[in-house]
N, C-alpha and C. Protein backbone atom coordinates (compact mmCIF):
# COMPACT_ATOMS: atom_id res chain seq x y z
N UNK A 1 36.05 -54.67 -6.46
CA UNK A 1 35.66 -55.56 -7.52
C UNK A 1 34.41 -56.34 -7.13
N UNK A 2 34.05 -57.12 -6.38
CA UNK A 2 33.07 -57.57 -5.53
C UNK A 2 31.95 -56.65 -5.56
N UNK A 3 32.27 -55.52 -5.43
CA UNK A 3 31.02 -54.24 -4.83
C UNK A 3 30.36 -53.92 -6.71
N UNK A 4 31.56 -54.07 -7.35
CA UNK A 4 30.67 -54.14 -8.83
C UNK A 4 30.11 -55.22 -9.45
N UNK A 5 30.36 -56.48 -8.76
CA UNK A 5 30.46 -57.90 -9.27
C UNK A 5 28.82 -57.90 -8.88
N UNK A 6 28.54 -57.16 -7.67
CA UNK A 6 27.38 -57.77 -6.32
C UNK A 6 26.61 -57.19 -7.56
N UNK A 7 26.45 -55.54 -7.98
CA UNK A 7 25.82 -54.62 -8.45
C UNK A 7 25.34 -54.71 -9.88
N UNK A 8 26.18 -55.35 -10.26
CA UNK A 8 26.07 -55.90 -12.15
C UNK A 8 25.33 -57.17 -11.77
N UNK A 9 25.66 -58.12 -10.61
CA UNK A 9 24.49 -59.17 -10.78
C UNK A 9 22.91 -58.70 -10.25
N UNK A 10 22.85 -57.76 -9.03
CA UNK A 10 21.83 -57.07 -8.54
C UNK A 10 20.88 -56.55 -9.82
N UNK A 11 21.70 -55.72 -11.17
CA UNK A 11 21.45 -55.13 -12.25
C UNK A 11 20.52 -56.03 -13.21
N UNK A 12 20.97 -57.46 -13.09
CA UNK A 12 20.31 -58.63 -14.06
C UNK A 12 19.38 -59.53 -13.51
N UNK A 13 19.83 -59.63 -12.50
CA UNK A 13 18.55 -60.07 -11.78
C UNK A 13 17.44 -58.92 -11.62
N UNK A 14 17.59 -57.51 -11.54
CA UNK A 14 16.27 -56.75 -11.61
C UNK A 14 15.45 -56.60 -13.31
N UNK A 15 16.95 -57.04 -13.52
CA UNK A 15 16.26 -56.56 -15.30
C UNK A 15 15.15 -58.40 -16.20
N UNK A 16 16.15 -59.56 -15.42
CA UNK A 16 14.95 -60.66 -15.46
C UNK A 16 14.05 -60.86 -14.54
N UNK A 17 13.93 -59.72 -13.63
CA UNK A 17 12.51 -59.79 -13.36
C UNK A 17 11.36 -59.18 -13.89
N UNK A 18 12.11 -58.39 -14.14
CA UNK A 18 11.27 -57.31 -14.88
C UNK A 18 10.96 -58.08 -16.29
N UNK A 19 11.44 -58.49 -17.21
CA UNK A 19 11.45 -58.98 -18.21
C UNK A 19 9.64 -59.69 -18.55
N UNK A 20 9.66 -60.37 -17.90
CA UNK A 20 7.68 -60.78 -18.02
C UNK A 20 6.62 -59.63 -17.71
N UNK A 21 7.02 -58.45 -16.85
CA UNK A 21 6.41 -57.51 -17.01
C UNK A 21 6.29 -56.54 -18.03
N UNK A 22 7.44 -56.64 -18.96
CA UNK A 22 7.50 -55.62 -19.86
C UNK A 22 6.76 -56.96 -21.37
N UNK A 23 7.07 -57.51 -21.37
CA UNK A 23 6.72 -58.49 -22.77
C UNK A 23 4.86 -58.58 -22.42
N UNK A 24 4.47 -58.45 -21.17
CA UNK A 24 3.06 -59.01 -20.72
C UNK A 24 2.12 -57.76 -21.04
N UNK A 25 2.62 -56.04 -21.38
CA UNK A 25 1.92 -55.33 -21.49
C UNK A 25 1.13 -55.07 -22.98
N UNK A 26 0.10 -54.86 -22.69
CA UNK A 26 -0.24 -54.41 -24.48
C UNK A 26 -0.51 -53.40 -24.62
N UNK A 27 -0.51 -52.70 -26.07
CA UNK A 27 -0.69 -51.83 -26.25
C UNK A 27 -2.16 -51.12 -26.44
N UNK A 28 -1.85 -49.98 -26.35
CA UNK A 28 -3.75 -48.97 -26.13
C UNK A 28 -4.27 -48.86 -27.49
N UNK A 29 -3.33 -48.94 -28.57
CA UNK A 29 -3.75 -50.02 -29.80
C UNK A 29 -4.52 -50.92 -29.78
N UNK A 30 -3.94 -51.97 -29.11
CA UNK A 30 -4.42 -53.12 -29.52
C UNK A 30 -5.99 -53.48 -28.47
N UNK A 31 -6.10 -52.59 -27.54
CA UNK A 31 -7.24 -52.68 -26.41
C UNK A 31 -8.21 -52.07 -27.05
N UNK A 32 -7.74 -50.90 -28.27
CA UNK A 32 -8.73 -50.41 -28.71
C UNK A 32 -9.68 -51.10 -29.97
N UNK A 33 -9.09 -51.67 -30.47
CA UNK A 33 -9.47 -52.59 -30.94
C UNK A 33 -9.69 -54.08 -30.83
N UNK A 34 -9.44 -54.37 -29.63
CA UNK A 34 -10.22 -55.63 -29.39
C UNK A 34 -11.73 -55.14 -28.62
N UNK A 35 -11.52 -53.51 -28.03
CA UNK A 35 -12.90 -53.15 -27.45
C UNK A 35 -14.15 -53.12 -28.77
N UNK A 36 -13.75 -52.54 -29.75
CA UNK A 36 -14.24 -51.95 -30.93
C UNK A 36 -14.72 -53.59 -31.57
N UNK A 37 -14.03 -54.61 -31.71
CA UNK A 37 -13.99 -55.79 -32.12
C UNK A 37 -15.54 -56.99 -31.15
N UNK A 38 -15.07 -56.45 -29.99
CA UNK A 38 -15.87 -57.08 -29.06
C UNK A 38 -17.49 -56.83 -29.00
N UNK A 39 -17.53 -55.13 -28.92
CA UNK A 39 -18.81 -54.47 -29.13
C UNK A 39 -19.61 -54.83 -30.57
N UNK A 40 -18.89 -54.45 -31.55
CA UNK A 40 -19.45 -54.90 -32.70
C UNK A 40 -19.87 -56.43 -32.67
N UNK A 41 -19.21 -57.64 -32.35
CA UNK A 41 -19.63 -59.04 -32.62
C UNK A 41 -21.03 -58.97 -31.53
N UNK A 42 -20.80 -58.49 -30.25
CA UNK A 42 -21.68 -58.43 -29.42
C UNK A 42 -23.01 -57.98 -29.92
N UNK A 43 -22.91 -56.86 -30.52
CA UNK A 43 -24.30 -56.37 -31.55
C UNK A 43 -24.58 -57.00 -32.27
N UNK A 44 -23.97 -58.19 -33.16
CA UNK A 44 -24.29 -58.55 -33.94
C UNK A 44 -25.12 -59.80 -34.38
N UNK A 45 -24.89 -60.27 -32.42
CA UNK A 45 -25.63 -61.59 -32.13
C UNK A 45 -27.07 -61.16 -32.92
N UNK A 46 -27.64 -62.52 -33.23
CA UNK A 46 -28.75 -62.06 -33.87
C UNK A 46 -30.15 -62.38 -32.87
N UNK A 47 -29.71 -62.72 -31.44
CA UNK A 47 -31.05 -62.88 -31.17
C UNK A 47 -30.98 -61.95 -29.81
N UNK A 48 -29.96 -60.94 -29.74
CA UNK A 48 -30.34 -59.99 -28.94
C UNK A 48 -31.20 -59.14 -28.89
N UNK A 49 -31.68 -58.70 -27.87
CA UNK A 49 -33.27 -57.59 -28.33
C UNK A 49 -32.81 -56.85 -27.20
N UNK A 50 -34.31 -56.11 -26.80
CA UNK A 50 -34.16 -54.90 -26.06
C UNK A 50 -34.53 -55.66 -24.74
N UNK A 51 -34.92 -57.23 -24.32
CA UNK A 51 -34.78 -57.80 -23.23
C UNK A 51 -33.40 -58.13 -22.45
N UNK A 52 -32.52 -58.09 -23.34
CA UNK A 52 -31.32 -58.58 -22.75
C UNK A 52 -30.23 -57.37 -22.85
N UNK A 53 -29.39 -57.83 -21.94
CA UNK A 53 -28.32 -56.16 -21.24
C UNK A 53 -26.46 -57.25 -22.13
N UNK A 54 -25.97 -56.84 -22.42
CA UNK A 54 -24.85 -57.30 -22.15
C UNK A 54 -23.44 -56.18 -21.95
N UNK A 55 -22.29 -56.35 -21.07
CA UNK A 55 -22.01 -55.17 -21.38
C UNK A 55 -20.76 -56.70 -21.09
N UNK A 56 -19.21 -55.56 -21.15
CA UNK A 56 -18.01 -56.02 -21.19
C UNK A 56 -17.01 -55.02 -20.91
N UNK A 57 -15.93 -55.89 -20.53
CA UNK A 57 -15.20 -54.70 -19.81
C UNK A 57 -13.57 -55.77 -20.74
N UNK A 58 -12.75 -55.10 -21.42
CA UNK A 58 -11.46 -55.62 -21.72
C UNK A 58 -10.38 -55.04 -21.01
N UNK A 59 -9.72 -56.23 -20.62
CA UNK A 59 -8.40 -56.08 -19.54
C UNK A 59 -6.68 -56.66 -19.92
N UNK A 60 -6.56 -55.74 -21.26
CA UNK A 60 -5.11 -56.42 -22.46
C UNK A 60 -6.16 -57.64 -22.79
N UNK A 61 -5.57 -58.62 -22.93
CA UNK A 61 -5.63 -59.53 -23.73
C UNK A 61 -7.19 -60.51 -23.29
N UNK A 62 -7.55 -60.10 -22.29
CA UNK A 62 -8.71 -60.63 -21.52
C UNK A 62 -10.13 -60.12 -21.43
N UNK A 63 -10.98 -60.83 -21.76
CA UNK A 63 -12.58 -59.82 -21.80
C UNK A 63 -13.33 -60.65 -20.65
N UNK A 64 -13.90 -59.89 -19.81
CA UNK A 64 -15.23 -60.53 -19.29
C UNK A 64 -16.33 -59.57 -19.38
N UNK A 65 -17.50 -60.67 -19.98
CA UNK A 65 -18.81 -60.35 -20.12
C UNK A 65 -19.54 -60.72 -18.69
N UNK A 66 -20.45 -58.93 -19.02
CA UNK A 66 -21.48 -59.03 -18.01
C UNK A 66 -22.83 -58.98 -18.15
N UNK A 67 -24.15 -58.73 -17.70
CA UNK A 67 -24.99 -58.32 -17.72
C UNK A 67 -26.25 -59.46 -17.57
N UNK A 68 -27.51 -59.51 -18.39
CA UNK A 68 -28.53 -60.88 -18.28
C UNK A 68 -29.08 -60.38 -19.52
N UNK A 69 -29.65 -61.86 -19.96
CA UNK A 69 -29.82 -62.50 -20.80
C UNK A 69 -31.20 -63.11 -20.48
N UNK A 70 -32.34 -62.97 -21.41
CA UNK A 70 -33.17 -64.20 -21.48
C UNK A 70 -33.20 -65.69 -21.58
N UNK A 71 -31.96 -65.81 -22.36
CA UNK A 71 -32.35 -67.45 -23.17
C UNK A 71 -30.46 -67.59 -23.00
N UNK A 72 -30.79 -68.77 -22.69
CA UNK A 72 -28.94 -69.70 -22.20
C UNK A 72 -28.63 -69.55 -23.38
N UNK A 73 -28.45 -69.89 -25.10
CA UNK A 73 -28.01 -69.93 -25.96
C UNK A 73 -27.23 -68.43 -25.89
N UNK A 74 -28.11 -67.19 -25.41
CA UNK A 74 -27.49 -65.82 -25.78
C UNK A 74 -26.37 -65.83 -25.12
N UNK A 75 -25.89 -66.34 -23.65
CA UNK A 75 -25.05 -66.10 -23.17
C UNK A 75 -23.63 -67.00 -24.04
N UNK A 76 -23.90 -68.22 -24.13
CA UNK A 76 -23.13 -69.12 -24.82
C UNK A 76 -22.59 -68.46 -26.43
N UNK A 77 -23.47 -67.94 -26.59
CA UNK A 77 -23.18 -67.32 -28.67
C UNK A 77 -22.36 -65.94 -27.61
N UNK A 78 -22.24 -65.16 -26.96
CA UNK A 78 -21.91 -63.87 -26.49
C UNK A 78 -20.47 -64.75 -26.92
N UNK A 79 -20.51 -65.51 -25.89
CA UNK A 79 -18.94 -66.34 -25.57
C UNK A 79 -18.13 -66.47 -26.60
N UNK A 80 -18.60 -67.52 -27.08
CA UNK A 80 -17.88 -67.90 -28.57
C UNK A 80 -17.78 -66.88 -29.38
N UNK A 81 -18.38 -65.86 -29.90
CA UNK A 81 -17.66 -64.60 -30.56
C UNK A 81 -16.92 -63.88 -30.35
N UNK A 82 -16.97 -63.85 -28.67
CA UNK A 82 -15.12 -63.29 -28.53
C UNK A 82 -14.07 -63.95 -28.58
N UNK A 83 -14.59 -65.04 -28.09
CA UNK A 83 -13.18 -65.66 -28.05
C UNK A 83 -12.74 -66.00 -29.15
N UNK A 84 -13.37 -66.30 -30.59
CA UNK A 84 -13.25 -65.75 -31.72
C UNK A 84 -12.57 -64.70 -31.91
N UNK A 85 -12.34 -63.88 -31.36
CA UNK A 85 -11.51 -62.17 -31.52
C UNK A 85 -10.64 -62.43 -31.52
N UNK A 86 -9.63 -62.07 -32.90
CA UNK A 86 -7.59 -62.07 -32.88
C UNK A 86 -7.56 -61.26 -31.75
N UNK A 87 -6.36 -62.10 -30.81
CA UNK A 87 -5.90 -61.26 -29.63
C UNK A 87 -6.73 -61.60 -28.06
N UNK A 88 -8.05 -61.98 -28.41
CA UNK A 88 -8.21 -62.77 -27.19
C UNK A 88 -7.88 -63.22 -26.52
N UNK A 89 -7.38 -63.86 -25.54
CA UNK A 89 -6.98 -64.99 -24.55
C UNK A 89 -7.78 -65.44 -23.60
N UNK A 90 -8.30 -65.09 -22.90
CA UNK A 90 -9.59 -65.44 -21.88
C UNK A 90 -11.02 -64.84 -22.11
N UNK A 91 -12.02 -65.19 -21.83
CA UNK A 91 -13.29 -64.97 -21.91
C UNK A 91 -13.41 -65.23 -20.58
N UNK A 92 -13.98 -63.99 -19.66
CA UNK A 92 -14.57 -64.28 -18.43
C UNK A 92 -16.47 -64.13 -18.60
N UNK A 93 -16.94 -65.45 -18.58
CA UNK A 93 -18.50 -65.38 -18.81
C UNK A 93 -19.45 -64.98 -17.51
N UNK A 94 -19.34 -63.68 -16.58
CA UNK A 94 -20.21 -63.73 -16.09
C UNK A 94 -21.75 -63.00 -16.36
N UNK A 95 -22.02 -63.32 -17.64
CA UNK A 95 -23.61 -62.96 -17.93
C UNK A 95 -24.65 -64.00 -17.23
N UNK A 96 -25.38 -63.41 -16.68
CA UNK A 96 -26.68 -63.66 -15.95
C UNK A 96 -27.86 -64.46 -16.72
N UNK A 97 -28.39 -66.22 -16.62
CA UNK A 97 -29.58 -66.25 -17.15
C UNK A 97 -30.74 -66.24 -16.91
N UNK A 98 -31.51 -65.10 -16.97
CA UNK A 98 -32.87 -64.67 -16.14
C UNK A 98 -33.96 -65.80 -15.87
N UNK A 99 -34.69 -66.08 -14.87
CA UNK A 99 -35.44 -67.12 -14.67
C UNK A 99 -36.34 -66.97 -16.08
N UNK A 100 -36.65 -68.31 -16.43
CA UNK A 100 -37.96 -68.65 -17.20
C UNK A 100 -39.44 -68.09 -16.17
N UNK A 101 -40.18 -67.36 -16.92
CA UNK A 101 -41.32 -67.05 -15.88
C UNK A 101 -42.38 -66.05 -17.34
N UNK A 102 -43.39 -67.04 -17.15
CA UNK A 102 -44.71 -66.58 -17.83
C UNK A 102 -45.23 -65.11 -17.68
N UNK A 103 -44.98 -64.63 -16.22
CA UNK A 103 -44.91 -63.63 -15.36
C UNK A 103 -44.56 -62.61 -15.76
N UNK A 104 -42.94 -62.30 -15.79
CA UNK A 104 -42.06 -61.42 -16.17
C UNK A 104 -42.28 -61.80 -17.86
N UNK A 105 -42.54 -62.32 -18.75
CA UNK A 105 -42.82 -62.32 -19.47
C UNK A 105 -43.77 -61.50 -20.64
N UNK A 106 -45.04 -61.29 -19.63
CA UNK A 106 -45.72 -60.91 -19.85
C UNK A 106 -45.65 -58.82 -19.62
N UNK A 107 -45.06 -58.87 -18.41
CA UNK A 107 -44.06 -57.48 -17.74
C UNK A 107 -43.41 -56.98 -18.87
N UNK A 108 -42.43 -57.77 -19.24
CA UNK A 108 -41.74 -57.02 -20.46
C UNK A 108 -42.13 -56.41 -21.71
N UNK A 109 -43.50 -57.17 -22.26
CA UNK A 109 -44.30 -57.09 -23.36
C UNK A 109 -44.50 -55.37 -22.92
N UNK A 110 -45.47 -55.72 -21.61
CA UNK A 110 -46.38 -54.66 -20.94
C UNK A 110 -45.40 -53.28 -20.74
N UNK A 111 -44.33 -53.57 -20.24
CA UNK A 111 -42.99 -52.13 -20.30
C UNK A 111 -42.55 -51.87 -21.53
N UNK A 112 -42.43 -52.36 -22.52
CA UNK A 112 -42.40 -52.26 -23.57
C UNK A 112 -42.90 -51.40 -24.35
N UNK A 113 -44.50 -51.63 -24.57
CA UNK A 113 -45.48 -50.70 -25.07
C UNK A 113 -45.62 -49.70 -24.32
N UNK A 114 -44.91 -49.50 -22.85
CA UNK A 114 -45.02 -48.83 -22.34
C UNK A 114 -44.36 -47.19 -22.22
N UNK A 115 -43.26 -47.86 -22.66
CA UNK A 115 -42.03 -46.98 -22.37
C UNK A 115 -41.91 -46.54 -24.13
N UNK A 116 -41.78 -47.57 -24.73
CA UNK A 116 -41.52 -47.16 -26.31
C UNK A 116 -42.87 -46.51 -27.09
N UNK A 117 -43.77 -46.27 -26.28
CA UNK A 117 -45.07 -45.13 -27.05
C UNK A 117 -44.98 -43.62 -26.46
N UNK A 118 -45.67 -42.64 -27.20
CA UNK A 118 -45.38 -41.49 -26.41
C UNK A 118 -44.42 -40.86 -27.25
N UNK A 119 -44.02 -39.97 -26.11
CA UNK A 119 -42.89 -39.26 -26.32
C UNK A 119 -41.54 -40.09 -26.65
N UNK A 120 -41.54 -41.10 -25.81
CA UNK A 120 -40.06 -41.68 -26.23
C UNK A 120 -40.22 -43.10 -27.30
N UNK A 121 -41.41 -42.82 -28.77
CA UNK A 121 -41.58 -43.03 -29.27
C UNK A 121 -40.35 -43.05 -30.45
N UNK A 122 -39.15 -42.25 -30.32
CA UNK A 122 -38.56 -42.19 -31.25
C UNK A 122 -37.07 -42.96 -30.84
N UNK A 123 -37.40 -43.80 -29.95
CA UNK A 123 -36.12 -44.29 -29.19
C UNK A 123 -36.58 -46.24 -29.71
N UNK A 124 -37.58 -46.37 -30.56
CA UNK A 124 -37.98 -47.51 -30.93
C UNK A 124 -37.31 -47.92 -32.54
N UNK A 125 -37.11 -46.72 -32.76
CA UNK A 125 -36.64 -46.81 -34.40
C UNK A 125 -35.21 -47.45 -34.53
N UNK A 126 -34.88 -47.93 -35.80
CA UNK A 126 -33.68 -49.11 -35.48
C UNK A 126 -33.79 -50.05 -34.87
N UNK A 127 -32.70 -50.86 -35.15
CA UNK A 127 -32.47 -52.60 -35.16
C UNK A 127 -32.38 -52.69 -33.62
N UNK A 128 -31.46 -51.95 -32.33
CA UNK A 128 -31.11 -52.31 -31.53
C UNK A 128 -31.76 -51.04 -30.41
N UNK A 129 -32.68 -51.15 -29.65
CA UNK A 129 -33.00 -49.96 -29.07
C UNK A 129 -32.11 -49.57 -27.79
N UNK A 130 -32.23 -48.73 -27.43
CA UNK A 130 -31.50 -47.74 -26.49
C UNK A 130 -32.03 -48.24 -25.46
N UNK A 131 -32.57 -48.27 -24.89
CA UNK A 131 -33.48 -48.77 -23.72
C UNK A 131 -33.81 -49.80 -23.21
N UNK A 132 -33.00 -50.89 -22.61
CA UNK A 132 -32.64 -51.85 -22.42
C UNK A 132 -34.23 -52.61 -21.54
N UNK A 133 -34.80 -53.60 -21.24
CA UNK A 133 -35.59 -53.66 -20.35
C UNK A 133 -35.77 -55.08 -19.54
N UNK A 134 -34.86 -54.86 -18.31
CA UNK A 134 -34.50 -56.11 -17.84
C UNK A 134 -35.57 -56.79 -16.59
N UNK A 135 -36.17 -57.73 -16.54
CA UNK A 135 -36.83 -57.87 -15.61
C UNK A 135 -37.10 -59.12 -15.07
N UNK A 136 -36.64 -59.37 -13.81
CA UNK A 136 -35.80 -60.23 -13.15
C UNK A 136 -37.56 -60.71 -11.91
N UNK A 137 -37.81 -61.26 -11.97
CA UNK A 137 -39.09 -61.68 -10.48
C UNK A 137 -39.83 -60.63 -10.12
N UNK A 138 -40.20 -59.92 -11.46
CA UNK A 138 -41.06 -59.06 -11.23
C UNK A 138 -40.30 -57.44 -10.51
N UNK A 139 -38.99 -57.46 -10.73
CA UNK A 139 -38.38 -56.41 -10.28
C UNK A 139 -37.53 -56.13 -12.01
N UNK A 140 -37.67 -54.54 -11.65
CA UNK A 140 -37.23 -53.82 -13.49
C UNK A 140 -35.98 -53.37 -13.26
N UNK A 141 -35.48 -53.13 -14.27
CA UNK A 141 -34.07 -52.13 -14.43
C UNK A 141 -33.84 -51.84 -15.55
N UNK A 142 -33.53 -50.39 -16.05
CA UNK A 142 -33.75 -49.94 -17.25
C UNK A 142 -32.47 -49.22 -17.27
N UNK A 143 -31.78 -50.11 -18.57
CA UNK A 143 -30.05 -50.03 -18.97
C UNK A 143 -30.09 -49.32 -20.45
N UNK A 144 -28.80 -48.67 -20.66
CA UNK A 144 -28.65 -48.14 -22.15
C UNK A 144 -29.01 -46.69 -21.69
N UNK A 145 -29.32 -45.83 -22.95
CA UNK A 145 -28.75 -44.33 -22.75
C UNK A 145 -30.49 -43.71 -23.03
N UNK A 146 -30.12 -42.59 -23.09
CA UNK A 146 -30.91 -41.59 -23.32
C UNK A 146 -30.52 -40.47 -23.40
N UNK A 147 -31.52 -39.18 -24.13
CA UNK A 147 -30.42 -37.87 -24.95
C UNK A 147 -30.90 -36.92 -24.01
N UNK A 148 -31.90 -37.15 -22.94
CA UNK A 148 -31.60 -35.91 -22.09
C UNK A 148 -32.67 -36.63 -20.64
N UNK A 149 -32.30 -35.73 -19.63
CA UNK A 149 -32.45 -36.24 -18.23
C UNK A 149 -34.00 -36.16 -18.38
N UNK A 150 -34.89 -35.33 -18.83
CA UNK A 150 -36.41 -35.94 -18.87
C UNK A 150 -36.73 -36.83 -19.73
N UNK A 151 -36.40 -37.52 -21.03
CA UNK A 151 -36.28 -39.00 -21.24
C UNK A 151 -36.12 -39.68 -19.83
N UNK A 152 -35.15 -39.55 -19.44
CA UNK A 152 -34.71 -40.78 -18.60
C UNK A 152 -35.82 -40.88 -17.37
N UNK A 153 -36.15 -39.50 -16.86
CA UNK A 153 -37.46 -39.27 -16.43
C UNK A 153 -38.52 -39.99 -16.55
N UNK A 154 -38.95 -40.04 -17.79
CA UNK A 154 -40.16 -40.05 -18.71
C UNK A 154 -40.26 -41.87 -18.22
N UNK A 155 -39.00 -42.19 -18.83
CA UNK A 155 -38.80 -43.75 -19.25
C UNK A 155 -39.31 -44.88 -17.90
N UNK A 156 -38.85 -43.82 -16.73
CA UNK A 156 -38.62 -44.18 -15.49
C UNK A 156 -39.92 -44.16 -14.66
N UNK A 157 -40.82 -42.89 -14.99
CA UNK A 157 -41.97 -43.14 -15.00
C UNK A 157 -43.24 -43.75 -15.54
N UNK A 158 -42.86 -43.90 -16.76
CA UNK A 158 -43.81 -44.90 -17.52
C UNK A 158 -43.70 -46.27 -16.82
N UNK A 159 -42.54 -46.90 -16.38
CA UNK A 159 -42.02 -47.81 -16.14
C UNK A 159 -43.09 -48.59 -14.56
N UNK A 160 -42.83 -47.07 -13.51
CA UNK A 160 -43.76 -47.42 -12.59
C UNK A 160 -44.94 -47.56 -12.76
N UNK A 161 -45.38 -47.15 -13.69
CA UNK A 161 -47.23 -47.11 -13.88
C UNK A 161 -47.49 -48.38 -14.55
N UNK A 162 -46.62 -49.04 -14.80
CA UNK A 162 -47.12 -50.76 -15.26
C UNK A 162 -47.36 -51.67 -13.53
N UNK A 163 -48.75 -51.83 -14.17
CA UNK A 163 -49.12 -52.66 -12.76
C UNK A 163 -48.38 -54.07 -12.54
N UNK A 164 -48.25 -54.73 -11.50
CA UNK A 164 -47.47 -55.70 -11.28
C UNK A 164 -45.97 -55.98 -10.76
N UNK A 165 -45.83 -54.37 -10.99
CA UNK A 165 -43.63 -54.87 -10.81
C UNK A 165 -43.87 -54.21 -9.42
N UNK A 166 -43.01 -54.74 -8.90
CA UNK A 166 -42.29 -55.02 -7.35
C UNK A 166 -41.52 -53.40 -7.08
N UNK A 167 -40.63 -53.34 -8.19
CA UNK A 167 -39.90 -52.02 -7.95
C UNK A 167 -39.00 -51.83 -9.41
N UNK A 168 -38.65 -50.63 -9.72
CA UNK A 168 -38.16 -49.81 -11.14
C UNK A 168 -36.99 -49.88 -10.62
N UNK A 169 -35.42 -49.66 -11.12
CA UNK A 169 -34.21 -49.32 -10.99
C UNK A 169 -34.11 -48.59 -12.24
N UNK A 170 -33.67 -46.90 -12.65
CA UNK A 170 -33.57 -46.76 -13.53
C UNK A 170 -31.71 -46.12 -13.92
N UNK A 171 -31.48 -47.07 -14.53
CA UNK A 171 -30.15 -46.84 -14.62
C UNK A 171 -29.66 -46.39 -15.83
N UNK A 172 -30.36 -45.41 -16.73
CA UNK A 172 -30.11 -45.08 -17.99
C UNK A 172 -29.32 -43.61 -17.87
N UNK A 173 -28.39 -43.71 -18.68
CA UNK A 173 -27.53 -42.55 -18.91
C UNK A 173 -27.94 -41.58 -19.97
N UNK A 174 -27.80 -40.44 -19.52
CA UNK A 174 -27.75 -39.48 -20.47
C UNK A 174 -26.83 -38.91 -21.22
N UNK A 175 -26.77 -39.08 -22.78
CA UNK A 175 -25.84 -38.75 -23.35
C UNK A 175 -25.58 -37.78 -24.39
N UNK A 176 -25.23 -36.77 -23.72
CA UNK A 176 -25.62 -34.97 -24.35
C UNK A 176 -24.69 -35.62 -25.82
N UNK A 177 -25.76 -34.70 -26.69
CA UNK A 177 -25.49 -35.09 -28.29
C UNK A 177 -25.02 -33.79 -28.83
């Protein structure tokens, strides 16, 4: 009697432990649509451009933002629209705000016309371009996609032939269509 007494309490005590693990999971439902939810508000900021990167990663009920930003307001508006999101619970803010600099300023203009004339002239069309162009103390990095490995080429070399930058990182993906 004892040996079932021990075993039936052994039984409830594993099952209230368990109990916060099973109520704490969410569903691939609901991740899919807070991802889908997140991306869209994220696009929709209105003063994002092709200077600023943001990306995000959702973890159940939790988002943290990553990437850099020109201007402190972008990171702050990123914020508040998710956490705006039914189903939210935390906002982890680690987006980046790029130094103020006349400098890199001027870099971005210059990569700009650089990269978006030419051949990869058709990667300029639309509201939100593909080709991200981040540039941090005179050092580049080029985020977002591209439809085949000589784009990304192309992008990567245009990129070096702007006088002034320190060094290119080209981190653009190719995404067979």
């Amino acid at each position: 009697m004892k040996l079932r007494l021990s075993s039936f309490l052994g039984l409830v005590l594993a099952f209230v432990a368990c109990a916060p693990f099973v109520q704490s999971q969410v569903s691939e439902k609901a991740v899919q649509r807070i991802q889908k939810e997140v991306r869209h508000e994220l696009l929709m900021l209105p003063y994002l451009g092709v200077f600023d990167n943001i990306g995000y990663k959702v973890d159940g009920y939790n988002v943290t933002l990553v990437g850099q930003v020109t201007r402190p307001t972008l990171k702050s508006d990123a914020e508040r629209v998710v956490k705006s999101i039914e189903g939210v619970e935390k906002v982890d803010n680690q987006i980046e705000v790029l130094p103020v600099s006349t400098t890199d300023d001027q870099l971005r203009r210059t990569l700009y016309r650089a990269i978006y004339s030419g051949p990869l002239q058709r990667y300029s069309l639309g509201v939100q371009q593909p080709i991200r162009i981040i540039v941090k103390s005179g050092r580049v990095t080029l985020e977002g996609v591209v439809d085949s490995e000589g784009d990304k080429n192309i992008a990567g070399i245009r990129a070096n032939g702007v006088p002034g930058i320190f060094s290119v990182t080209n981190n653009l993906q190719v995404v067979k269509q």
